[in-house]
PDB file of N, CA and C in Angstrom:
ATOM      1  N   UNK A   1      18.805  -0.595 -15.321  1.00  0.00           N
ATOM      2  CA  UNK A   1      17.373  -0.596 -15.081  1.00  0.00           C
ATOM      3  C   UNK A   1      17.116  -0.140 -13.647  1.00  0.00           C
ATOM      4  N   UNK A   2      16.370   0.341 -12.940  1.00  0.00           N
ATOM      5  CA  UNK A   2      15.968   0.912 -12.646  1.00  0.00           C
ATOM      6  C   UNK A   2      14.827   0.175 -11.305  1.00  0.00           C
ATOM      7  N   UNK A   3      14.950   0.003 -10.239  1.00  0.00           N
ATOM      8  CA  UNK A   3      13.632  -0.826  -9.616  1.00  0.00           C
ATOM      9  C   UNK A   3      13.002   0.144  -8.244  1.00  0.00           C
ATOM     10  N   UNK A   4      12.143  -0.520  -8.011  1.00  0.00           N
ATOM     11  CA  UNK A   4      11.379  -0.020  -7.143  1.00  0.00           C
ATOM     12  C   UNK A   4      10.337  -1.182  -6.147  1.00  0.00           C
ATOM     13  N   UNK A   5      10.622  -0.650  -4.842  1.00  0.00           N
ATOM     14  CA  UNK A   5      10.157  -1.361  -3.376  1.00  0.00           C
ATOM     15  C   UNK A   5       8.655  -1.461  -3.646  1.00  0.00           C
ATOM     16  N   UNK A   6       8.367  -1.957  -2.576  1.00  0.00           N
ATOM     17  CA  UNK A   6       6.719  -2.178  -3.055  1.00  0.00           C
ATOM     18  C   UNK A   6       6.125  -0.909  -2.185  1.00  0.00           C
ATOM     19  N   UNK A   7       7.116  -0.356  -1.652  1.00  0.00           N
ATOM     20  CA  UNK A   7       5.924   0.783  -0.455  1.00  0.00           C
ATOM     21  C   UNK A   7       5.989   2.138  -1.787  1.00  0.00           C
ATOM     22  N   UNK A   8       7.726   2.096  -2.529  1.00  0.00           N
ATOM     23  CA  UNK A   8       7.712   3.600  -3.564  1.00  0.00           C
ATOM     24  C   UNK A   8       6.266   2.859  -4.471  1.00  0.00           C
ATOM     25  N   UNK A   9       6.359   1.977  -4.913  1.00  0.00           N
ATOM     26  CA  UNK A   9       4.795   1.380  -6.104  1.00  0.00           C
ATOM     27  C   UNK A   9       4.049   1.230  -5.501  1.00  0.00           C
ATOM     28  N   UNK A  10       3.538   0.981  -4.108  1.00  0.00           N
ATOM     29  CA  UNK A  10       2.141   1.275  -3.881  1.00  0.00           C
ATOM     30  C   UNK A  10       1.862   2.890  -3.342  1.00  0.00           C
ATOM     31  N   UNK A  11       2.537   3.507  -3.325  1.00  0.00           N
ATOM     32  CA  UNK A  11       2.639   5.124  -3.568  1.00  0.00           C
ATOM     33  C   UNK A  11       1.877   5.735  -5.388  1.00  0.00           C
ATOM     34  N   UNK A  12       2.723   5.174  -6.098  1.00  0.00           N
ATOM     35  CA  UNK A  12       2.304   5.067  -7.370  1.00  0.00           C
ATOM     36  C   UNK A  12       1.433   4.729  -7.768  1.00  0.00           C
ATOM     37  N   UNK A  13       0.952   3.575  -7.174  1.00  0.00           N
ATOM     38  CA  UNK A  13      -0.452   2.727  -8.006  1.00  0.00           C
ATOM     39  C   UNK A  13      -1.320   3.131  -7.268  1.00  0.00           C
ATOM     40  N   UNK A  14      -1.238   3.567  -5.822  1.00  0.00           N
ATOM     41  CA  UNK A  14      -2.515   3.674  -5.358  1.00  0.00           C
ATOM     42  C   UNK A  14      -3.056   2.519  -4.385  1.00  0.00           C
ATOM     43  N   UNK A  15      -2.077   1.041  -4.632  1.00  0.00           N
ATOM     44  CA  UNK A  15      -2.933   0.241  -3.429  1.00  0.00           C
ATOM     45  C   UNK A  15      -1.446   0.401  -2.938  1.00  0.00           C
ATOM     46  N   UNK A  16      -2.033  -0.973  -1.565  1.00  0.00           N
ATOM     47  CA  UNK A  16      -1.258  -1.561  -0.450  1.00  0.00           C
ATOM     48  C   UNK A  16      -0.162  -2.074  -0.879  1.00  0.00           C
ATOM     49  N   UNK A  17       1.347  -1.807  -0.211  1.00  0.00           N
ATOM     50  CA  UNK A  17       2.262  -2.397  -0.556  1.00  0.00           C
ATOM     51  C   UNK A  17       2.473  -3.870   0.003  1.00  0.00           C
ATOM     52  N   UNK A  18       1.493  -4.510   0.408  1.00  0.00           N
ATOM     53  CA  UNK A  18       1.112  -6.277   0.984  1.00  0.00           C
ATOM     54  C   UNK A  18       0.406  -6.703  -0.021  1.00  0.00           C
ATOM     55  N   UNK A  19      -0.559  -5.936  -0.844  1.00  0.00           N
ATOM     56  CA  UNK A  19      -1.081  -6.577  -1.930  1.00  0.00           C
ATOM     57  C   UNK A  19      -0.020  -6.438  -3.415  1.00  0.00           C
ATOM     58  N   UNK A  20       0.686  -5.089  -3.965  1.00  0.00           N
ATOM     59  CA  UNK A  20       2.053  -5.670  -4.550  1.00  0.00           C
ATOM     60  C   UNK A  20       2.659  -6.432  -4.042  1.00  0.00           C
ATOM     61  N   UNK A  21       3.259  -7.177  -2.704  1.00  0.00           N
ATOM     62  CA  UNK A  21       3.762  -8.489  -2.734  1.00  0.00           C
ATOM     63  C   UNK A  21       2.846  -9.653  -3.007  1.00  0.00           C
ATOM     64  N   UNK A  22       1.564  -9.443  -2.612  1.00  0.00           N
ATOM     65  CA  UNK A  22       1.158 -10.637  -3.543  1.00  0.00           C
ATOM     66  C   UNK A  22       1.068 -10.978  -4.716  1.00  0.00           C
ATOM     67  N   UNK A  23       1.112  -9.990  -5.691  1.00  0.00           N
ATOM     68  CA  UNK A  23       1.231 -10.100  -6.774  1.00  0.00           C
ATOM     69  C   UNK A  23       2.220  -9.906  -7.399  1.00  0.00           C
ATOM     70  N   UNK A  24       3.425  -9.761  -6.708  1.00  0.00           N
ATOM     71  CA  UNK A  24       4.560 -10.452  -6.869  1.00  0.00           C
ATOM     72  C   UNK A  24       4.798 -11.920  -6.852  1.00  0.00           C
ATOM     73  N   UNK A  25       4.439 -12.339  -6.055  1.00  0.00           N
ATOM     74  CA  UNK A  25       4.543 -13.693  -5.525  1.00  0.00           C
ATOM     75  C   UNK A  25       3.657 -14.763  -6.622  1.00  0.00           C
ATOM     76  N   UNK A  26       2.774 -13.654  -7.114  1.00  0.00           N
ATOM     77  CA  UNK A  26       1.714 -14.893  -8.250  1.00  0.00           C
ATOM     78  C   UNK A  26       2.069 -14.647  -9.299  1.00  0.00           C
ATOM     79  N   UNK A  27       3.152 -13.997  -9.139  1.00  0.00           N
ATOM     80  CA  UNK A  27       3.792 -13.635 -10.922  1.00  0.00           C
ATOM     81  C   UNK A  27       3.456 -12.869 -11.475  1.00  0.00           C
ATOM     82  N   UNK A  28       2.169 -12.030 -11.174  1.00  0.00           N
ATOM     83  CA  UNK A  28       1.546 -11.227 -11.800  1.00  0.00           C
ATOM     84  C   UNK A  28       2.130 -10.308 -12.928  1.00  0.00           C
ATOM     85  N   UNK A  29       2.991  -9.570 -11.726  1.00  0.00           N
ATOM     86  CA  UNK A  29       4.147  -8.375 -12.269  1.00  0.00           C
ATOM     87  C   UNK A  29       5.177  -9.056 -12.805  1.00  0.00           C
ATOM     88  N   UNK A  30       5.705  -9.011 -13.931  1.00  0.00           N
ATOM     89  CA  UNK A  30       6.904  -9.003 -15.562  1.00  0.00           C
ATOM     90  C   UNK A  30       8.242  -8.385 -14.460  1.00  0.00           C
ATOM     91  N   UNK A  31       9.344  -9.119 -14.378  1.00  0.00           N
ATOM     92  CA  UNK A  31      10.540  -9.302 -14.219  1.00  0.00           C
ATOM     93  C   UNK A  31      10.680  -8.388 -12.736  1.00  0.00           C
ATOM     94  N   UNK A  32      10.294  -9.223 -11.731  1.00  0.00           N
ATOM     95  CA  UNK A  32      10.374  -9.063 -10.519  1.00  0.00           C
ATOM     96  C   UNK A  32      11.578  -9.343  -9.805  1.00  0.00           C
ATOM     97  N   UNK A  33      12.319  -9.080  -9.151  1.00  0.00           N
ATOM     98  CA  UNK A  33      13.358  -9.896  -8.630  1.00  0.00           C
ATOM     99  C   UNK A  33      12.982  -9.836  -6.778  1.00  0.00           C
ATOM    100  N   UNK A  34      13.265 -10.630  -6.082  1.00  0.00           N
ATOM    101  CA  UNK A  34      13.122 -10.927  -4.866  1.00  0.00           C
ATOM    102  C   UNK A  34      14.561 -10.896  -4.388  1.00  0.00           C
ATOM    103  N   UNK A  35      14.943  -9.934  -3.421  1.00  0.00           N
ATOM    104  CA  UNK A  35      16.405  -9.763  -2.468  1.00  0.00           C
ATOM    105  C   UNK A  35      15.819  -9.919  -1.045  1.00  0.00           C
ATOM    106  N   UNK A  36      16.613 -11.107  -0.269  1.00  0.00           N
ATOM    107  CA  UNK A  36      16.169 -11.676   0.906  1.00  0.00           C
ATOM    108  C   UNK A  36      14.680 -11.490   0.998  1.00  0.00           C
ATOM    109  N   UNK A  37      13.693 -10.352   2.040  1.00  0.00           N
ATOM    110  CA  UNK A  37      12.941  -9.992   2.043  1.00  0.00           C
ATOM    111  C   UNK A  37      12.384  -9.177   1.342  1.00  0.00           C
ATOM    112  N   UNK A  38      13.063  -8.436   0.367  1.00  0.00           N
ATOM    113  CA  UNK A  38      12.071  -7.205  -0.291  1.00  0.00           C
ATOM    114  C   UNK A  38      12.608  -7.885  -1.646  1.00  0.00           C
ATOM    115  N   UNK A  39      10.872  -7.032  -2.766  1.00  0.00           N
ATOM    116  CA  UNK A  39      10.605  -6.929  -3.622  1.00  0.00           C
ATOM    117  C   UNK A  39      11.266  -6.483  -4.647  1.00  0.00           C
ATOM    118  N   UNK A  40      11.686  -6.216  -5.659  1.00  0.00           N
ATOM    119  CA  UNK A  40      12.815  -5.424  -6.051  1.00  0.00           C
ATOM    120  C   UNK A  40      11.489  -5.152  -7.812  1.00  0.00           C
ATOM    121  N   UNK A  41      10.626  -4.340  -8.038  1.00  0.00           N
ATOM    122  CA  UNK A  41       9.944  -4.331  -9.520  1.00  0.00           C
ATOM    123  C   UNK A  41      10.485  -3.481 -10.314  1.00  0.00           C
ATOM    124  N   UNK A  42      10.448  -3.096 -11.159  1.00  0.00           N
ATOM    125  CA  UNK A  42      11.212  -2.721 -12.501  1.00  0.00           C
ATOM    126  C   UNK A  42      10.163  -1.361 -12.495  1.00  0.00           C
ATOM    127  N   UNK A  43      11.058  -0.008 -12.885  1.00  0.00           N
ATOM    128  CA  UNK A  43      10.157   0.996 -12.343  1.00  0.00           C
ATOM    129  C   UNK A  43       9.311   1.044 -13.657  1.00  0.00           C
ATOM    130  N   UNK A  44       9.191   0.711 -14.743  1.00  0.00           N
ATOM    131  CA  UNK A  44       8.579   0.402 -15.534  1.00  0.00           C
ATOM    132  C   UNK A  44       7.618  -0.714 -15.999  1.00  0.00           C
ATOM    133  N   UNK A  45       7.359  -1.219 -14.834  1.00  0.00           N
ATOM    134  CA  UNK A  45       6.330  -2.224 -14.645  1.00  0.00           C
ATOM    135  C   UNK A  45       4.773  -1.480 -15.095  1.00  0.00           C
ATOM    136  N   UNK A  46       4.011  -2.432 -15.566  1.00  0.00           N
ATOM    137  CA  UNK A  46       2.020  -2.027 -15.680  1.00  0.00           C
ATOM    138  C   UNK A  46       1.855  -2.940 -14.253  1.00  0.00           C
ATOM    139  N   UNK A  47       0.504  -2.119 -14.130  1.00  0.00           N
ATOM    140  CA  UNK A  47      -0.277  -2.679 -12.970  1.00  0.00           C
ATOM    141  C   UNK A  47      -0.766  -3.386 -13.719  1.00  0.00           C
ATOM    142  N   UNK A  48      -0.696  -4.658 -13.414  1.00  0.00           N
ATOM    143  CA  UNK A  48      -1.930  -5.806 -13.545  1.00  0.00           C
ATOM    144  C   UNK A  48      -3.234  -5.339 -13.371  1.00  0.00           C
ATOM    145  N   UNK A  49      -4.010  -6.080 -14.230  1.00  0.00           N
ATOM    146  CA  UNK A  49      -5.820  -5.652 -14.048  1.00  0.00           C
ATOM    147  C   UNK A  49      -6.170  -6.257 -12.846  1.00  0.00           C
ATOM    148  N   UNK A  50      -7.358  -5.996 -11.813  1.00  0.00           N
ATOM    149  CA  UNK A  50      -7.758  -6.571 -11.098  1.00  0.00           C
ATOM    150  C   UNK A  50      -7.858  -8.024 -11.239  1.00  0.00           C
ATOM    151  N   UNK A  51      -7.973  -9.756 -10.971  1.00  0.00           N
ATOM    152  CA  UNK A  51      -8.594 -10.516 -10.786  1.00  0.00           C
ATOM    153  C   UNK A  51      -9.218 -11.260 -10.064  1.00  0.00           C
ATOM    154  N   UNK A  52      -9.759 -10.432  -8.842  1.00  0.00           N
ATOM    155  CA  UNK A  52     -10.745 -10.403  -8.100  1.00  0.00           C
ATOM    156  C   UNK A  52     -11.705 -10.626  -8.289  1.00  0.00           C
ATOM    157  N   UNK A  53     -12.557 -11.458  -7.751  1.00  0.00           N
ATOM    158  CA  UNK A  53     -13.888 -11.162  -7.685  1.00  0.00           C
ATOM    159  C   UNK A  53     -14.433 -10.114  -7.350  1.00  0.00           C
ATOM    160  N   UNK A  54     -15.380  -9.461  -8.544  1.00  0.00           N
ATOM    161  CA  UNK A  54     -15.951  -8.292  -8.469  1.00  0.00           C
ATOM    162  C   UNK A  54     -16.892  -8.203  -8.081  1.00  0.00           C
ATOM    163  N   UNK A  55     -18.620  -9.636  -8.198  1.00  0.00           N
ATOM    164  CA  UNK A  55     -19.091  -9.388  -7.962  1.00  0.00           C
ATOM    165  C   UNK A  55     -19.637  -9.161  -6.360  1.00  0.00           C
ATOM    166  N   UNK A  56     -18.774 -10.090  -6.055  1.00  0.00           N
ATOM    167  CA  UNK A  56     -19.067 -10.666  -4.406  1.00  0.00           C
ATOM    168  C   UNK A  56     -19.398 -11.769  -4.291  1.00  0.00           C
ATOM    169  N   UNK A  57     -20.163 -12.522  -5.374  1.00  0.00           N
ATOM    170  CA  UNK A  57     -20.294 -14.117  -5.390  1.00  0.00           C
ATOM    171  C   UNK A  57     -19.738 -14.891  -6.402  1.00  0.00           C
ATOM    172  N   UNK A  58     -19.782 -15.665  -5.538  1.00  0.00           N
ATOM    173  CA  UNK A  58     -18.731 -16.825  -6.219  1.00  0.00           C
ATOM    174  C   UNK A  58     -19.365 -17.592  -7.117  1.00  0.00           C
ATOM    175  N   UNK A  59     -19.405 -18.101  -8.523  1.00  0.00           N
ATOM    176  CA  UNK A  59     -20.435 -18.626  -9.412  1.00  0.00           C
ATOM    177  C   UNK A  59     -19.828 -20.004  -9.221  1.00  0.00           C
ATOM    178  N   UNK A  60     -20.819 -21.006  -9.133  1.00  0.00           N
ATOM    179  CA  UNK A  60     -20.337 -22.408  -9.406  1.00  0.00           C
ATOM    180  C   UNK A  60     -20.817 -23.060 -10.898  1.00  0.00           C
ATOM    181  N   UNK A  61     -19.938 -23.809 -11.138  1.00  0.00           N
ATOM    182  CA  UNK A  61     -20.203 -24.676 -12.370  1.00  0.00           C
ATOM    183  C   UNK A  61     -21.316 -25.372 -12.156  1.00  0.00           C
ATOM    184  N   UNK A  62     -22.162 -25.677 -12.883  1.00  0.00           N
ATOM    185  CA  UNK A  62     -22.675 -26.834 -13.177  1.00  0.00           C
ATOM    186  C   UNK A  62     -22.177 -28.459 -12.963  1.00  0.00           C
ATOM    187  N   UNK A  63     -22.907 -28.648 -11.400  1.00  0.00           N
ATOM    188  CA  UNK A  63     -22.265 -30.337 -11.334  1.00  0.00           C
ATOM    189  C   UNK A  63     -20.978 -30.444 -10.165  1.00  0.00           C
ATOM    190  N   UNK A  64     -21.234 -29.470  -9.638  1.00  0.00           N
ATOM    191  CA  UNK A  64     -19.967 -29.042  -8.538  1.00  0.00           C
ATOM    192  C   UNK A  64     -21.170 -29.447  -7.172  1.00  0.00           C
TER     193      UNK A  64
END
């Protein structure tokens, strides 16, 4: 198999290779491996969908 750093995948995807480590780190990305400091993703990884807040505000529940 085949992996890739987070700077070659954020080349690829288009974002920041600090935001692929965060979403490394939240599990986001399917069979990640971590070596000392770097990322190690499977060059066949999907980008996760955004789950950001899109709109800009934050909605509260009812009773919060």
């Amino acid at each position: 198999m085949e992996y890739l750093t987070t700077v070659e995948l954020s080349e690829r995807w288009g974002i920041s290779s600090r935001r692929i480590g965060v979403l490394c780190a939240d599990g986001r990305i399917d069979g990640v491996i971590k070596k000392g400091k770097t990322w190690l993703i499977p060059s066949a990884a999907k980008k996760p969908d955004d789950a950001r807040v899109k709109t800009g505000k934050y909605i509260k529940e009812k009773g919060e």
